[in-house]
PDB file of N, CA and C in Angstrom:
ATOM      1  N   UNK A   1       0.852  -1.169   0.000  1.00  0.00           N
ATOM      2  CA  UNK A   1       0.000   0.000   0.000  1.00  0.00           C
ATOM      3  C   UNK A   1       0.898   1.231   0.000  1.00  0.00           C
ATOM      4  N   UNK A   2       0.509   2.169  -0.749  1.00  0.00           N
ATOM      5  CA  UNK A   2       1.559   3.256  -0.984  1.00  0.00           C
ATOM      6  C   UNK A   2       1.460   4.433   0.267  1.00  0.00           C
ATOM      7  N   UNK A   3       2.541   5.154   0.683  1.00  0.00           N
ATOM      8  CA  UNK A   3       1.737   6.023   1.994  1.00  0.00           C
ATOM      9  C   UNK A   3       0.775   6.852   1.476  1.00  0.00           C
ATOM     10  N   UNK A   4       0.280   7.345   1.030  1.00  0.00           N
ATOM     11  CA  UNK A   4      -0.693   7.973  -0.156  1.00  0.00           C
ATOM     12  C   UNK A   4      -1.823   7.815   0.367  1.00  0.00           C
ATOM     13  N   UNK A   5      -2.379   6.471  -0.087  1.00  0.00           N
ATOM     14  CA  UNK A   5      -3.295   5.511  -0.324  1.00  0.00           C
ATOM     15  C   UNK A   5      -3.903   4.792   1.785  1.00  0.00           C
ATOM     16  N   UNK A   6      -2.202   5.141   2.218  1.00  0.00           N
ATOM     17  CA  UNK A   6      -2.215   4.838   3.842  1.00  0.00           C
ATOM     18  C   UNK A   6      -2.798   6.177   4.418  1.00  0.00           C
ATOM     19  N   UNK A   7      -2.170   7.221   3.956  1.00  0.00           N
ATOM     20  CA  UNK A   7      -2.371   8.307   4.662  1.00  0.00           C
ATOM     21  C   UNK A   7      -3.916   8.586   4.523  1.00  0.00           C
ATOM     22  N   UNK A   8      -4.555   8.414   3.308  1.00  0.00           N
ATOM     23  CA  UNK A   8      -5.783   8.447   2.756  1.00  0.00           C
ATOM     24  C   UNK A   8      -7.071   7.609   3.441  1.00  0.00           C
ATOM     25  N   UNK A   9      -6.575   6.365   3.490  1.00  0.00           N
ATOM     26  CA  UNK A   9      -7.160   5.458   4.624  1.00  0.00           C
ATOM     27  C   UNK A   9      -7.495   5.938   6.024  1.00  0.00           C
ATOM     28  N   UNK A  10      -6.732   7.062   6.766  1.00  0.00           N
ATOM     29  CA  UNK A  10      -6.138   6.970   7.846  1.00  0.00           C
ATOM     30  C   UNK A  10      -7.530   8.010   8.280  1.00  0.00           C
ATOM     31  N   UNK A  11      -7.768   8.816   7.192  1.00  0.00           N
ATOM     32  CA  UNK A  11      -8.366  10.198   7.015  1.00  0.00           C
ATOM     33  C   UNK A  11     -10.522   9.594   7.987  1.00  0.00           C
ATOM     34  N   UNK A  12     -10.648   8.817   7.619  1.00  0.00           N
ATOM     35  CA  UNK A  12     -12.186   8.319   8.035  1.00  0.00           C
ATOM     36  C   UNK A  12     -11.887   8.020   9.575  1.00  0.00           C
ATOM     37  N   UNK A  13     -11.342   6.689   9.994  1.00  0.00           N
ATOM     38  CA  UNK A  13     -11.018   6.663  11.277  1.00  0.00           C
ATOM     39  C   UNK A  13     -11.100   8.057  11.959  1.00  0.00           C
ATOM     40  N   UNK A  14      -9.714   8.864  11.741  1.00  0.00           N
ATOM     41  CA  UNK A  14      -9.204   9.910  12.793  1.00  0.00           C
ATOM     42  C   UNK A  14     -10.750  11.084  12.853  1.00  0.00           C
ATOM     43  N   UNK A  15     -11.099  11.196  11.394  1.00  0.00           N
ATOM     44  CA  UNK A  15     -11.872  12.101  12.077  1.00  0.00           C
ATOM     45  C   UNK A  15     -13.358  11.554  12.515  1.00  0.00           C
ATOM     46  N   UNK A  16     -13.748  10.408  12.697  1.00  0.00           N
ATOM     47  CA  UNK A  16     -14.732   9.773  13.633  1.00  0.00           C
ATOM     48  C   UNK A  16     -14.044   9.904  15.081  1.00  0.00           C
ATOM     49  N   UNK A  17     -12.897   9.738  15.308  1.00  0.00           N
ATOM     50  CA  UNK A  17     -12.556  10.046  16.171  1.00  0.00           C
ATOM     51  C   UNK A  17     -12.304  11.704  17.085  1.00  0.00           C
ATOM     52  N   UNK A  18     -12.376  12.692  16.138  1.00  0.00           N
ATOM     53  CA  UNK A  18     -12.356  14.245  15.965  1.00  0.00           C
ATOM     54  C   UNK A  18     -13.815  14.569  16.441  1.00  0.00           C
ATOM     55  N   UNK A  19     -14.908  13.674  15.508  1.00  0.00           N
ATOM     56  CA  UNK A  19     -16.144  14.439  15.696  1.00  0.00           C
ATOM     57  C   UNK A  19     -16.893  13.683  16.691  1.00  0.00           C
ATOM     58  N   UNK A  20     -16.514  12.756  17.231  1.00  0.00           N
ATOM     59  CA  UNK A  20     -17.411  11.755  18.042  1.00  0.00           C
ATOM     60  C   UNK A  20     -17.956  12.780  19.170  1.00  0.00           C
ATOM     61  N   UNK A  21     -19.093  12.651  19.575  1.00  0.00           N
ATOM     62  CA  UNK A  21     -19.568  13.413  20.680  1.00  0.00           C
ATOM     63  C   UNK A  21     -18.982  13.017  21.931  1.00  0.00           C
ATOM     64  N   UNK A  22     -18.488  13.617  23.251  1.00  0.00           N
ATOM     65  CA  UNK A  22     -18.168  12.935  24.414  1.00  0.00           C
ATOM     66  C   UNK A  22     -19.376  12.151  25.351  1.00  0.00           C
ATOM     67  N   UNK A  23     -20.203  12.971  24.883  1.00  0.00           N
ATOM     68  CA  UNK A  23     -21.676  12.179  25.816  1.00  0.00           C
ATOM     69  C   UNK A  23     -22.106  11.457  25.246  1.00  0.00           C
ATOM     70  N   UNK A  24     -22.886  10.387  26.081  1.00  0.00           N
ATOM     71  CA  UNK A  24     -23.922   9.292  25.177  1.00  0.00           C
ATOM     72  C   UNK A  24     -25.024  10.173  24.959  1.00  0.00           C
ATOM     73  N   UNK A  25     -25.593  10.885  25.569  1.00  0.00           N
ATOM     74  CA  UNK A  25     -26.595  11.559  25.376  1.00  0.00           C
ATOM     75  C   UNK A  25     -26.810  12.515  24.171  1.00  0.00           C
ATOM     76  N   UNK A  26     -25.530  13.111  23.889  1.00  0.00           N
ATOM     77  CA  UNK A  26     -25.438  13.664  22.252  1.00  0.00           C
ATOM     78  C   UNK A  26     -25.032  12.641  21.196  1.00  0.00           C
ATOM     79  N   UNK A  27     -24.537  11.163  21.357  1.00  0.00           N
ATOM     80  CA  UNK A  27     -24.767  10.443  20.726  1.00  0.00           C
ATOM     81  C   UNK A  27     -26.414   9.849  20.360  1.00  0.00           C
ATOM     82  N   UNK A  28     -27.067   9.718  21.167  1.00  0.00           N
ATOM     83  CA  UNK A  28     -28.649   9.077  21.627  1.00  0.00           C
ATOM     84  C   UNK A  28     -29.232  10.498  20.629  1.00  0.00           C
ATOM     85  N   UNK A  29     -28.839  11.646  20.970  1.00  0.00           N
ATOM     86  CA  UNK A  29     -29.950  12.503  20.177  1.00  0.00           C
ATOM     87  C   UNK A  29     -29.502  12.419  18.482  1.00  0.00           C
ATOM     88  N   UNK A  30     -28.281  12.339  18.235  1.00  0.00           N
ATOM     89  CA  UNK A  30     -27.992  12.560  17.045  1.00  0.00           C
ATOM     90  C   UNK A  30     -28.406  11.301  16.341  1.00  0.00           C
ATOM     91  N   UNK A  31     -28.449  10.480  16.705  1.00  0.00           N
ATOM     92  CA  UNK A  31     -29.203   8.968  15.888  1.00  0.00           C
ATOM     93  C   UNK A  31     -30.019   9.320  15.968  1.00  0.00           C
ATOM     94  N   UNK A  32     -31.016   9.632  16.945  1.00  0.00           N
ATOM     95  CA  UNK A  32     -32.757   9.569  16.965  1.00  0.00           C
ATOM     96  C   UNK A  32     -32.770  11.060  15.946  1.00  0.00           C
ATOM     97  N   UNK A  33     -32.283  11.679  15.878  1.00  0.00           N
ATOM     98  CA  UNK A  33     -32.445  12.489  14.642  1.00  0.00           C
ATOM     99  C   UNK A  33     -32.497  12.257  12.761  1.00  0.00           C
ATOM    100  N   UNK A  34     -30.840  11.487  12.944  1.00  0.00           N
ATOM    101  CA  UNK A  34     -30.377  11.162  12.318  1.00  0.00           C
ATOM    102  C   UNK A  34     -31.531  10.071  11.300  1.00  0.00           C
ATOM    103  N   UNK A  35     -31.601   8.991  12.323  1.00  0.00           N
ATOM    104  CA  UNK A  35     -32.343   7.546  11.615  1.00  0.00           C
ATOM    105  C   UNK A  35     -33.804   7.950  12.007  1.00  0.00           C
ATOM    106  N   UNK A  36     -33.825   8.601  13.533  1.00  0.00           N
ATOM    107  CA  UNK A  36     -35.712   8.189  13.958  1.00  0.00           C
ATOM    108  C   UNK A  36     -35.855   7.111  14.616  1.00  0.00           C
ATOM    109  N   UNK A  37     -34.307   6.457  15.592  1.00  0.00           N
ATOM    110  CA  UNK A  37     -34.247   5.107  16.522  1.00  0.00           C
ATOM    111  C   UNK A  37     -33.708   6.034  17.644  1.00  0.00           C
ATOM    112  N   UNK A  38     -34.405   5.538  18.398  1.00  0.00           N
ATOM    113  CA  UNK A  38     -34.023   6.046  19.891  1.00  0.00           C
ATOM    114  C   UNK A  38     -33.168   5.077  20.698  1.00  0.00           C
ATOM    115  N   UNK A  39     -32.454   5.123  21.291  1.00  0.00           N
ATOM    116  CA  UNK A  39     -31.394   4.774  21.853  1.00  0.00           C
ATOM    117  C   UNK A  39     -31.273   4.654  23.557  1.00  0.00           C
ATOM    118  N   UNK A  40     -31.097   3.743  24.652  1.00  0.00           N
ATOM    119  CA  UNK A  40     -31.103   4.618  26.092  1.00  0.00           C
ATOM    120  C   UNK A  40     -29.544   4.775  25.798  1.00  0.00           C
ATOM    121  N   UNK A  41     -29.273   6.079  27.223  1.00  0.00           N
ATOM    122  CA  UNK A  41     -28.397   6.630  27.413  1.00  0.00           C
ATOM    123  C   UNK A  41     -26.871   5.183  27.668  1.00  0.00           C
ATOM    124  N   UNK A  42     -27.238   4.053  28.371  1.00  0.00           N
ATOM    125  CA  UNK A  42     -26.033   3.320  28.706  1.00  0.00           C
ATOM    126  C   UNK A  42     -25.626   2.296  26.941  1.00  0.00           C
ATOM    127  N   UNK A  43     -26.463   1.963  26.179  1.00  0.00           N
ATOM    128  CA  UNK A  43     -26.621   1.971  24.765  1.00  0.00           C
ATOM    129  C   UNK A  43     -25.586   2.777  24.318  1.00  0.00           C
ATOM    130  N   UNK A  44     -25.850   4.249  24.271  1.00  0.00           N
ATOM    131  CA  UNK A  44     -25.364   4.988  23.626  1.00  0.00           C
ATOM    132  C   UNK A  44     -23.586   4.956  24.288  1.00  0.00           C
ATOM    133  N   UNK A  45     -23.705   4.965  25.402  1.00  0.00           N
ATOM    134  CA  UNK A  45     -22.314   4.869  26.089  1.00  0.00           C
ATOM    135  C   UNK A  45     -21.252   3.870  25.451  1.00  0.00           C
ATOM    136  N   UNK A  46     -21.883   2.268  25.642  1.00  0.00           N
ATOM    137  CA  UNK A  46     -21.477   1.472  24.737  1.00  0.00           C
ATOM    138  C   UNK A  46     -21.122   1.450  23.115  1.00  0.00           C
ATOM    139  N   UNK A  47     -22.289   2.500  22.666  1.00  0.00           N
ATOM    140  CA  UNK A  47     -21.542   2.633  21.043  1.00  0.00           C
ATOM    141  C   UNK A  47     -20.647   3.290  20.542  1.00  0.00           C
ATOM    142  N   UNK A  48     -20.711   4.267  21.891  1.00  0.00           N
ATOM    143  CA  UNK A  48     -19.334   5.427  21.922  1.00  0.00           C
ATOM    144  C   UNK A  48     -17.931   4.481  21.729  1.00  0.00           C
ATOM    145  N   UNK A  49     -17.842   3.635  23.202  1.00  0.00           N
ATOM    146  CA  UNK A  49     -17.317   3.088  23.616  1.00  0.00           C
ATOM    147  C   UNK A  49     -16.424   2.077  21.983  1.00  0.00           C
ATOM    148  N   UNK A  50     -17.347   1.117  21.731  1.00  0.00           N
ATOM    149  CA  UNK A  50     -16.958   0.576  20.386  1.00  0.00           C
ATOM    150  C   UNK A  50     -16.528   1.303  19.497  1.00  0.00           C
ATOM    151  N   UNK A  51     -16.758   2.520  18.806  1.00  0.00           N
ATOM    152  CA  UNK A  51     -16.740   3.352  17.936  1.00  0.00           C
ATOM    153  C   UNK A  51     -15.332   3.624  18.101  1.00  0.00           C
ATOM    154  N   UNK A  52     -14.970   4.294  19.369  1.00  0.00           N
ATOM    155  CA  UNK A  52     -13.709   4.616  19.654  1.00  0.00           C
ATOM    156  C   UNK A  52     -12.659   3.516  19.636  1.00  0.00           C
ATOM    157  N   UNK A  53     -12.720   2.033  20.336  1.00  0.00           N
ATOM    158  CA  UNK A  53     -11.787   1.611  20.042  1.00  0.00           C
ATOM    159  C   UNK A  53     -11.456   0.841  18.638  1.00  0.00           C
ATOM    160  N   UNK A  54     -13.103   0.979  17.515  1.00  0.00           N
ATOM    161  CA  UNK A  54     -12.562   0.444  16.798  1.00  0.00           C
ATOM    162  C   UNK A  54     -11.813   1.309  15.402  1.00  0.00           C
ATOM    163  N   UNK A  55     -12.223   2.775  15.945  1.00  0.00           N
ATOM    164  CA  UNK A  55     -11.368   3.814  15.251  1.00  0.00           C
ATOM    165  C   UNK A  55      -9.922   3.539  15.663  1.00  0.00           C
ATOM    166  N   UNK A  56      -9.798   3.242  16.827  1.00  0.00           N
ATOM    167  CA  UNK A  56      -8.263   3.279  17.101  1.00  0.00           C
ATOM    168  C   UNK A  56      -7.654   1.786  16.764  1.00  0.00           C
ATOM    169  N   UNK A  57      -7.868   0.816  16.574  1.00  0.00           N
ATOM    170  CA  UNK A  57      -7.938  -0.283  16.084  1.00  0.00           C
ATOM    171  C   UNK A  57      -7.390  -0.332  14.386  1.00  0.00           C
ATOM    172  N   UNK A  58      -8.265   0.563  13.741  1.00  0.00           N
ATOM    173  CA  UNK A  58      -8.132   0.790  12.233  1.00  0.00           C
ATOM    174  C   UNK A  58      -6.570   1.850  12.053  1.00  0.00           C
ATOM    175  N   UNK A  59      -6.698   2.798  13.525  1.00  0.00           N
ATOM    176  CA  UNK A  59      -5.528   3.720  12.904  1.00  0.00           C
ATOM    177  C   UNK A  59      -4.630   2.585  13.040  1.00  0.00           C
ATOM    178  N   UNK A  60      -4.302   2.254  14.779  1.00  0.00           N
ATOM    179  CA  UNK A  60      -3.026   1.129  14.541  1.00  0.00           C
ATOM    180  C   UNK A  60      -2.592   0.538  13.552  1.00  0.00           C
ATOM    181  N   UNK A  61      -3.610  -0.444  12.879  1.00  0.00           N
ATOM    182  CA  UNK A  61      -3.375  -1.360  11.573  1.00  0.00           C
ATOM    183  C   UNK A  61      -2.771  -0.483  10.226  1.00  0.00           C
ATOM    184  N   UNK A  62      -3.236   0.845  10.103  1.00  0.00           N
ATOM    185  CA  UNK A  62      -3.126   1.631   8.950  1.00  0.00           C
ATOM    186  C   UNK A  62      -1.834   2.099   9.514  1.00  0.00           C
ATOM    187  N   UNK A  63      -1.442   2.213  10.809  1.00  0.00           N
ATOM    188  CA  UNK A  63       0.268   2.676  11.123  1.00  0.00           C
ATOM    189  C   UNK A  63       0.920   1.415  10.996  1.00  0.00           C
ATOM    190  N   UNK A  64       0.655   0.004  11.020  1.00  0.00           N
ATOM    191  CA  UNK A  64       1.322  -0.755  11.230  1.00  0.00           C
ATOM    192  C   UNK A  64       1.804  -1.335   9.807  1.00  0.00           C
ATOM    193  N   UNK A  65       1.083  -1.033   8.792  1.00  0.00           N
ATOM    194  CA  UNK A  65       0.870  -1.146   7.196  1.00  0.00           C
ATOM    195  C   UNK A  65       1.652  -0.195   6.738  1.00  0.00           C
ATOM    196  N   UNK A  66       1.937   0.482   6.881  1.00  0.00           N
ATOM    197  CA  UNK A  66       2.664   1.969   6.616  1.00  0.00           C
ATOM    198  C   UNK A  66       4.151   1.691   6.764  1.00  0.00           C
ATOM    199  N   UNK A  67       4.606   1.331   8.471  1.00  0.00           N
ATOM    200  CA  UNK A  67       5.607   1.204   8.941  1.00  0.00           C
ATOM    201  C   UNK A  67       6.481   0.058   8.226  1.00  0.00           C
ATOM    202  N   UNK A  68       5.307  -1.120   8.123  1.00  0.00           N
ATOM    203  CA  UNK A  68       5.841  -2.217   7.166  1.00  0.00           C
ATOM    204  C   UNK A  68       6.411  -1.947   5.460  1.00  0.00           C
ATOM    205  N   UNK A  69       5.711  -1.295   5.271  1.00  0.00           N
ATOM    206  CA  UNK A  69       5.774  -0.429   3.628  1.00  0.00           C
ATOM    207  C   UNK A  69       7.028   0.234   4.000  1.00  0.00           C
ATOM    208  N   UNK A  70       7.151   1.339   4.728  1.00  0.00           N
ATOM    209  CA  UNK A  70       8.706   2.031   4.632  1.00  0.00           C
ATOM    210  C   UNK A  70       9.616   0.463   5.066  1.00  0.00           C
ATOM    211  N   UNK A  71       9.949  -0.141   5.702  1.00  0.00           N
ATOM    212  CA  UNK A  71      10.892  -0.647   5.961  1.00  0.00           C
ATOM    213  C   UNK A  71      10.805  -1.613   5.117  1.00  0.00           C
ATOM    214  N   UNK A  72       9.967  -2.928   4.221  1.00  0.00           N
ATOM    215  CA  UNK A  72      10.017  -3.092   2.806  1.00  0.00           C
ATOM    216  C   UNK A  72      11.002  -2.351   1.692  1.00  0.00           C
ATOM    217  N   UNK A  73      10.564  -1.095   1.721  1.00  0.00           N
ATOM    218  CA  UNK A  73      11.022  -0.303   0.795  1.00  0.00           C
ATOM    219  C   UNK A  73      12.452  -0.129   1.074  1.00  0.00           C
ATOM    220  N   UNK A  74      12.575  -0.015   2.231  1.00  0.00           N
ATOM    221  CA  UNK A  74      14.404   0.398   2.706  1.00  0.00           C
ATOM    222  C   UNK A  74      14.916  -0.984   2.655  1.00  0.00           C
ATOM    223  N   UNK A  75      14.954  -2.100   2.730  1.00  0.00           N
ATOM    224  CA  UNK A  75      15.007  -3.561   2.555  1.00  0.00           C
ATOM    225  C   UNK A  75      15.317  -3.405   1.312  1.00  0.00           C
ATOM    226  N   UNK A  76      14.243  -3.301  -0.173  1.00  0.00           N
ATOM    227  CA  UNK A  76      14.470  -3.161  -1.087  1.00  0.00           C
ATOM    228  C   UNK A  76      15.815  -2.190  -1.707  1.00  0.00           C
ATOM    229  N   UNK A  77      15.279  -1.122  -1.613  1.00  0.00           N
ATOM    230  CA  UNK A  77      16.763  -0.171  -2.029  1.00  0.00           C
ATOM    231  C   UNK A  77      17.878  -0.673  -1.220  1.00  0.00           C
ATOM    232  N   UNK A  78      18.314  -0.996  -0.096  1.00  0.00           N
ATOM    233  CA  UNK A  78      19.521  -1.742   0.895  1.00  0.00           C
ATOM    234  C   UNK A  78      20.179  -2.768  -0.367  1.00  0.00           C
ATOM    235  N   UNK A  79      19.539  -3.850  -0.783  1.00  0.00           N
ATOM    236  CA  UNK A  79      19.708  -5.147  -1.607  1.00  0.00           C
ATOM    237  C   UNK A  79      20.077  -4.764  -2.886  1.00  0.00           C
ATOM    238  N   UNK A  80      19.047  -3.566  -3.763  1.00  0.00           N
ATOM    239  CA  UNK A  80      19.545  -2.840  -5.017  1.00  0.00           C
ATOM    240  C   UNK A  80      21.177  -2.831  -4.655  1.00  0.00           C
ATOM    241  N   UNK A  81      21.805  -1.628  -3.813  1.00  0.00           N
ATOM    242  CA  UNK A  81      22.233  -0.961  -3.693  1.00  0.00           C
ATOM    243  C   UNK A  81      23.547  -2.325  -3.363  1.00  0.00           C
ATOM    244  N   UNK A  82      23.650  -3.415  -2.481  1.00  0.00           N
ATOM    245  CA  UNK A  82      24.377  -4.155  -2.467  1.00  0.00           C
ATOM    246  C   UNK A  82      24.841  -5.305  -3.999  1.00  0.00           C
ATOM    247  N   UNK A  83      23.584  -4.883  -4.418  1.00  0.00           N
ATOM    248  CA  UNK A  83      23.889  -5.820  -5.852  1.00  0.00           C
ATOM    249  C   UNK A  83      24.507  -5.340  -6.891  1.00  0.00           C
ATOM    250  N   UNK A  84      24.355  -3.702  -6.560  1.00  0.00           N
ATOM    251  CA  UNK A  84      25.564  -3.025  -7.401  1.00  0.00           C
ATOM    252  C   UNK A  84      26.924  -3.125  -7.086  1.00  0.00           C
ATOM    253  N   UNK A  85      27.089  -3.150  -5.957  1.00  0.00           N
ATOM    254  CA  UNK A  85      28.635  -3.219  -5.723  1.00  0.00           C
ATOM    255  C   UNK A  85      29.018  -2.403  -4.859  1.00  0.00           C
ATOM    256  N   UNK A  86      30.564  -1.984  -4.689  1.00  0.00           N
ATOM    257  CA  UNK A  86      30.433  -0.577  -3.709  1.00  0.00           C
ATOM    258  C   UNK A  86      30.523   0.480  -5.332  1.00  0.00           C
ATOM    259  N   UNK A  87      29.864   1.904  -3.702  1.00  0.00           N
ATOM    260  CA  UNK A  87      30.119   2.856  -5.379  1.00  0.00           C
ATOM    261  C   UNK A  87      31.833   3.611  -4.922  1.00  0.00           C
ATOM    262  N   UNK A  88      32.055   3.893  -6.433  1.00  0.00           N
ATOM    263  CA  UNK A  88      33.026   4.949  -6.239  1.00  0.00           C
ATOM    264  C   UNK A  88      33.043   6.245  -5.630  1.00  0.00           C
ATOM    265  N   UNK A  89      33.700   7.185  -5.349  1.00  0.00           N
ATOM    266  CA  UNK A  89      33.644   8.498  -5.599  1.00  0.00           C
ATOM    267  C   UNK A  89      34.574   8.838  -6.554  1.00  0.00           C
ATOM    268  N   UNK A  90      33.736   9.853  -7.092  1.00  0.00           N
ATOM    269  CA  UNK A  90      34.300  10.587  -8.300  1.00  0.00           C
ATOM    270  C   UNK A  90      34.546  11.954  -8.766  1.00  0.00           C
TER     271      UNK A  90
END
């Protein structure tokens, strides 16, 4: 995955995580707005609850994909760079 394409990924998670309400209770109103399902308040706590760790769940994996990609890549150029030889200076 290119960092691009990582960084791009990364963009939905973080800001569910930016806009999430801190209360269940502004979670509970914004669905029952939203859909027209009402929610109780310890419900809503719990979806907070999920929401958040599985935003943070997705960033990890999208940092851990990333981190793997740069050091791939430095792996790669390392091996180029030995299969040439040493270089000169000139």
């Amino acid at each position: 995955m290119s960092p691009r394409r990582c960084c791009g990924s990364a963009v939905g998670p973080a800001a569910l995580l930016v806009l999430l309400p801190k209360c269940p209770a502004c979670i509970a109103a914004y669905l029952a707005m939203g859909t027209g399902l009402g929610i109780t308040l310890s419900t809503a706590a719990h979806l907070r609850t999920a929401l958040v760790v599985v935003s943070l769940a997705c960033l990890a994996c999208l940092a851990w994909v990333a981190a793997r990609g740069i050091s791939y890549a430095y792996h790669v150029r390392a091996r180029q760079g030995d299969a040439e030889g040493p270089r000169r200076a000139v």
